[in-house]
Protein backbone atom coordinates (compact mmCIF):
# COMPACT_ATOMS: atom_id res chain seq x y z
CA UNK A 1 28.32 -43.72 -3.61
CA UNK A 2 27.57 -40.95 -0.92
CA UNK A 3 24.72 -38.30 -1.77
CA UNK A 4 27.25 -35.71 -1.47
CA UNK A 5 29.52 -37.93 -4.37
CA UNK A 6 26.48 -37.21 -6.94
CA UNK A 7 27.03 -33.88 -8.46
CA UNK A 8 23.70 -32.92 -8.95
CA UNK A 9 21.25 -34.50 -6.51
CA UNK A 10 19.70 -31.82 -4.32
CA UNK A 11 21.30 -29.12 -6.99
CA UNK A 12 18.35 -29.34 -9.68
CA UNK A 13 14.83 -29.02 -8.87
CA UNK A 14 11.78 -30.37 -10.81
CA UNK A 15 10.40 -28.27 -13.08
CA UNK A 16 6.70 -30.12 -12.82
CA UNK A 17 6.65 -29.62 -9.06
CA UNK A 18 9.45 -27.96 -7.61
CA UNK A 19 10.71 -31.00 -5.65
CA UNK A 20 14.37 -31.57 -5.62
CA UNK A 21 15.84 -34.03 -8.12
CA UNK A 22 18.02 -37.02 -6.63
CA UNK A 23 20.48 -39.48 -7.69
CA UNK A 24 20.38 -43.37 -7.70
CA UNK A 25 22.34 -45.88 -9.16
CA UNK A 26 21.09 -48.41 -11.20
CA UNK A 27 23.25 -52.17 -11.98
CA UNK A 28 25.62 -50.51 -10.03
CA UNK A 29 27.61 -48.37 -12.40
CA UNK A 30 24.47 -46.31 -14.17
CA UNK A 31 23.00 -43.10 -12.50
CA UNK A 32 19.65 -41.57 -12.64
CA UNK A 33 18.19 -38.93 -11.56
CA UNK A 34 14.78 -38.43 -10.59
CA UNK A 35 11.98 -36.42 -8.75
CA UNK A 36 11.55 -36.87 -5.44
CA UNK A 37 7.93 -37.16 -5.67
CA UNK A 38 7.68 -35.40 -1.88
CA UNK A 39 4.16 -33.81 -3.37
CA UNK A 40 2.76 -36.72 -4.93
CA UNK A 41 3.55 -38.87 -7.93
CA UNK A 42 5.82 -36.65 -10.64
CA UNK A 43 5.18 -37.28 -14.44
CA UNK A 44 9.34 -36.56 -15.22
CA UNK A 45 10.68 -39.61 -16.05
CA UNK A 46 13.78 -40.61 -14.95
CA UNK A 47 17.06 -38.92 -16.41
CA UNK A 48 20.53 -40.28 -16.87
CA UNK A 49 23.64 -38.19 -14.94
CA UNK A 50 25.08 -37.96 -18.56
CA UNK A 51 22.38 -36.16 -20.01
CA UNK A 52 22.29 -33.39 -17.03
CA UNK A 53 26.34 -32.91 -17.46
CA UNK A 54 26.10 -32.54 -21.22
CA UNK A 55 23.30 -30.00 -20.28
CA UNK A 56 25.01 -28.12 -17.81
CA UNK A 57 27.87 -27.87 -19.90
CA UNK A 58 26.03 -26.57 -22.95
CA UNK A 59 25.33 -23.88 -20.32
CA UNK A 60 28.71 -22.80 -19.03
CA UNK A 61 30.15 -22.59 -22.88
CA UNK A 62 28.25 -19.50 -22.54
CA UNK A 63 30.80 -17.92 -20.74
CA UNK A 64 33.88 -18.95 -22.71
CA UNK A 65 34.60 -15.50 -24.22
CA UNK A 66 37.60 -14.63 -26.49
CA UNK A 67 40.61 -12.78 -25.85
CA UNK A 68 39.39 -9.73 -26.95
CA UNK A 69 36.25 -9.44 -24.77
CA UNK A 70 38.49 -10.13 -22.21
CA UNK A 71 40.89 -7.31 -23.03
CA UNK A 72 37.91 -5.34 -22.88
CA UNK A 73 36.04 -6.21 -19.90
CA UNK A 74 39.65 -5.96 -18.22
CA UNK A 75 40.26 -2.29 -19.30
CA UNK A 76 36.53 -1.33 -18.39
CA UNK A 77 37.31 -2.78 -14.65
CA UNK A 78 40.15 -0.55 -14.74
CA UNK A 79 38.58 2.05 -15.81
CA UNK A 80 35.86 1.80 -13.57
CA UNK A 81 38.50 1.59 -10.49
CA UNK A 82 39.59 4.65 -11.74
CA UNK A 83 36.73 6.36 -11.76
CA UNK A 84 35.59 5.10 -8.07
CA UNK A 85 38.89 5.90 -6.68
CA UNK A 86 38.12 9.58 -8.03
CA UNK A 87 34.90 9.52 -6.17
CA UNK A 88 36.07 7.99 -2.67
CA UNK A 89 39.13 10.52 -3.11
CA UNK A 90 36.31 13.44 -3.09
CA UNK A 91 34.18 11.90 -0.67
CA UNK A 92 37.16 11.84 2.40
CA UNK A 93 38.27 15.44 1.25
CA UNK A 94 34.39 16.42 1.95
CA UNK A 95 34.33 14.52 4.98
CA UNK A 96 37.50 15.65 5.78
CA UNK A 97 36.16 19.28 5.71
CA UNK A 98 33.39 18.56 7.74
CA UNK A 99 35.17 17.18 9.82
CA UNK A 100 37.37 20.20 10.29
CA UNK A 101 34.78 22.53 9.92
CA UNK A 102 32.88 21.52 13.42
CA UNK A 103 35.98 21.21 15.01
CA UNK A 104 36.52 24.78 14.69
CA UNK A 105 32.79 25.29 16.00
CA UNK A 106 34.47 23.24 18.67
CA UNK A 107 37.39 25.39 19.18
CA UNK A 108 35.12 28.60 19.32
CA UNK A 109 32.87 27.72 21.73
CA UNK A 110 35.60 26.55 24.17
CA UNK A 111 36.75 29.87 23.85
CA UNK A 112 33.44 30.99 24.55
CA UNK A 113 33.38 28.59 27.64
CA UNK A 114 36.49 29.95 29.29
CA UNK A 115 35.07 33.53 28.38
CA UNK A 116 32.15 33.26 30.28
CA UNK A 117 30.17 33.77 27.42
CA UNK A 118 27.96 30.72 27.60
CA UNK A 119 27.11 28.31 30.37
CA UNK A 120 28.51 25.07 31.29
CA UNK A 121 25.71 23.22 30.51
CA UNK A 122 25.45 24.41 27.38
CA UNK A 123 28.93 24.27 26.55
CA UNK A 124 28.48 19.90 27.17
CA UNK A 125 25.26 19.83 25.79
CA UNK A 126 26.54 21.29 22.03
CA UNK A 127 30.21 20.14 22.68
CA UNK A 128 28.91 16.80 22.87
CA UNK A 129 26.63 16.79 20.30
CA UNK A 130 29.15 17.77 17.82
CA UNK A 131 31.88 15.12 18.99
CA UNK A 132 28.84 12.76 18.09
CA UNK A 133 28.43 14.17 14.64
CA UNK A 134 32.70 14.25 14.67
CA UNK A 135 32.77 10.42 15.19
CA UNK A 136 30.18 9.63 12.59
CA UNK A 137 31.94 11.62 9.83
CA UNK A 138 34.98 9.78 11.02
CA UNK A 139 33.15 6.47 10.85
CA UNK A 140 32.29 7.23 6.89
CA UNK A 141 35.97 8.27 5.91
CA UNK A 142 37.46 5.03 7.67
CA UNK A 143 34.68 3.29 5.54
CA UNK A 144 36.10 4.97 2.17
CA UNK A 145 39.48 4.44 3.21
CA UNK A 146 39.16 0.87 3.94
CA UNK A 147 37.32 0.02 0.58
CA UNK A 148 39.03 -2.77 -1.21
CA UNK A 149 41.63 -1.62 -3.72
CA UNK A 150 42.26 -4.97 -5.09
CA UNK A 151 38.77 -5.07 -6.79
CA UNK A 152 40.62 -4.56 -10.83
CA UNK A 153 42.56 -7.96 -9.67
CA UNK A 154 39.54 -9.85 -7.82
CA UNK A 155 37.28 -8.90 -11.16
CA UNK A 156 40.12 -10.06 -13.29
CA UNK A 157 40.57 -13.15 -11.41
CA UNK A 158 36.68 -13.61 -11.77
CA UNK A 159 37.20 -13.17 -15.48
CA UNK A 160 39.35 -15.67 -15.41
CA UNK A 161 37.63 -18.36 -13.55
CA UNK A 162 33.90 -17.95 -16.28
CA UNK A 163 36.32 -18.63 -19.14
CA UNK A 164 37.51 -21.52 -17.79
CA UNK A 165 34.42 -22.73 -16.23
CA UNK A 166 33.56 -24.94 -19.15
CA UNK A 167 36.84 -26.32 -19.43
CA UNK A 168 37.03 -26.80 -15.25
CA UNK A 169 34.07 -28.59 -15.45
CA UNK A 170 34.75 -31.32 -17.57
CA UNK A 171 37.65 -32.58 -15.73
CA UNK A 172 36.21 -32.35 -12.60
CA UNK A 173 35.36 -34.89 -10.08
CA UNK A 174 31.39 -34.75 -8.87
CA UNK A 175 31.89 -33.08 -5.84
CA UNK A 176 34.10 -29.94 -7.60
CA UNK A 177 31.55 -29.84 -10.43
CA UNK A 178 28.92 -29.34 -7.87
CA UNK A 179 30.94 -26.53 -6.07
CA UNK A 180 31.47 -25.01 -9.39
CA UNK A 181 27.87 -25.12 -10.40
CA UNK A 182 26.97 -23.62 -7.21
CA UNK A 183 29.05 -20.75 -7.51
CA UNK A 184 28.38 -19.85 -10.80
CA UNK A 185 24.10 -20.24 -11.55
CA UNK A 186 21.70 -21.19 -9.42
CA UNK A 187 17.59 -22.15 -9.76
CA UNK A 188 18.20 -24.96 -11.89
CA UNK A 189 15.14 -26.91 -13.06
CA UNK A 190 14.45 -30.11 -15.13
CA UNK A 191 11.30 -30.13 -17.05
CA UNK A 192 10.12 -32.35 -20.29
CA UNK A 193 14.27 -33.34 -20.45
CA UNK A 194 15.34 -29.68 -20.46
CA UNK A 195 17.64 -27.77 -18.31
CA UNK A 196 16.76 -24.06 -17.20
CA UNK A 197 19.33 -22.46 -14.87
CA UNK A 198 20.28 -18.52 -14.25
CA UNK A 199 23.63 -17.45 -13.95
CA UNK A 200 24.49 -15.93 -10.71
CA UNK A 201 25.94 -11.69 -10.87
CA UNK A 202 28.25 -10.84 -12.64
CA UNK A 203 27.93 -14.08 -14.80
CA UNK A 204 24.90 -13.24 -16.16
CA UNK A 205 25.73 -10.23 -17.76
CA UNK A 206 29.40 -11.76 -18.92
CA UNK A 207 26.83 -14.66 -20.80
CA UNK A 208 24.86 -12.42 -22.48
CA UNK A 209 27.24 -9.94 -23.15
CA UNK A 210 29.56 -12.43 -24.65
CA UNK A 211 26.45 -13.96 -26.62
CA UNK A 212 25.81 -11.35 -28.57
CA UNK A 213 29.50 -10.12 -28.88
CA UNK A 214 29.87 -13.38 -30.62
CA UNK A 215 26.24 -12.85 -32.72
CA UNK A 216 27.68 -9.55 -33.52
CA UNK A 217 31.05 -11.31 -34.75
CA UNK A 218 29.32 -14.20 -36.58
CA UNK A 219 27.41 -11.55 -39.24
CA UNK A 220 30.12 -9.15 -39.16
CA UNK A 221 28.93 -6.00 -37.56
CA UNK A 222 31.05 -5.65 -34.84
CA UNK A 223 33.36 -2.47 -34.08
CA UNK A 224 35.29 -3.81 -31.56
CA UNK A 225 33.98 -1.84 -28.99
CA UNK A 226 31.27 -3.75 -26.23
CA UNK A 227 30.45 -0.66 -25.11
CA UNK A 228 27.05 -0.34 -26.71
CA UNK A 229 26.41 -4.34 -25.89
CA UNK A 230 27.90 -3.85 -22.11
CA UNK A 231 25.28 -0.80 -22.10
CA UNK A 232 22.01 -2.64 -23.14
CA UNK A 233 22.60 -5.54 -20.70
């Protein structure tokens, strides 16, 4: 089998030494992994590829979340789009203005400039520097404008994809699992048989979150509102 065909060589480091931990097979059908040993002989003993998959799943059930904290995270990504949109809507009007307002300034001293009122030189000199300060106001509302609208659906989707993570991951071949455990957590380590990995943003906060939603559930004190869990994360 090809390096790349082992799910988790290069993917997990050692927690003794911070080498990299690699695959091998053994009687050709059993796979170990093991320490590198790039910094000198490594006191982990060698692990089987079963072991590390049970481990990493143990670790991605901590995103499979019920219906209802879905329901709820949903709503809050609405209502957060809601409340940005309200924001970028006031930041182009105040651009906007700007905008409008030195274009006036504009206006007024071309009037000046055909009145004789101020020099040529001056007239380029400040009509410049305002088409300058023009273009960068400009620059910020075409910013605004273009921010992406389809966040709600791309957080949803994301949503989506850490419930099913678990479930994805069982089924998968070596190369997808690795993919998938790359996108989702990342300094993984292996010390004393143990598996210590952190979730990658937002999937850390959906894991905790949904760990004590479900503590919360478990001794009966929730009110089915995450708001004060979503808040202390």
């Amino acid at each position: 089998m090809a390096k790349h065909e082992f799910a988790y060589s290069g993917l997990v480091n050692c927690g003794h030494c911070g080498c990299a931990l690699v695959a091998e097979r053994k009687k050709g059908k059993y796979v170990y992994y093991h320490c590198t040993g790039n910094k000198g002989k490594c006191s982990e003993p060698y692990t089987r590829e079963e072991v590390l998959e049970e481990c990493f799943g143990d670790l991605l059930k901590g995103l499979v979340f019920d219906d209802e904290v879905m329901d709820w995270v949903s709503e809050a990504l609405h209502q957060s789009n809601a409340v940005e949109k309200r924001f970028r809507d006031e930041g182009i009007a105040r651009l906007q203005a700007e905008h409008s307002k030195i274009q006036n300034r504009l206006d007024k001293l071309y009037e000046d400039r055909l009145d004789g009122f101020i020099e040529p030189a001056f007239f380029e000199r400040k009509a410049q520097e305002w088409r300058q300060a023009q273009k960068r106001l400009m620059d910020q509302k075409n910013e605004h404008q273009n921010a992406n609208d389809n966040y709600v659906d791309d957080g949803v989707r994301l949503l989506e994809l850490a419930r099913k993570a678990y479930f994805l991951f069982k089924k998968q071949n070596p190369s997808e699992k690795r993919r998938l455990l790359d996108f989702v957590c990342s300094n993984s380590t292996w010390k004393h048989g143990t598996l210590t990995a952190t979730f990658r943003q937002p999937f850390d906060l959906l894991a905790v979150t949904n760990t004590a939603w479900q503590n919360e559930k478990a001794a009966g004190a929730t009110s089915g509102d995450l708001r004060p869990i979503w808040l202390r994360r």
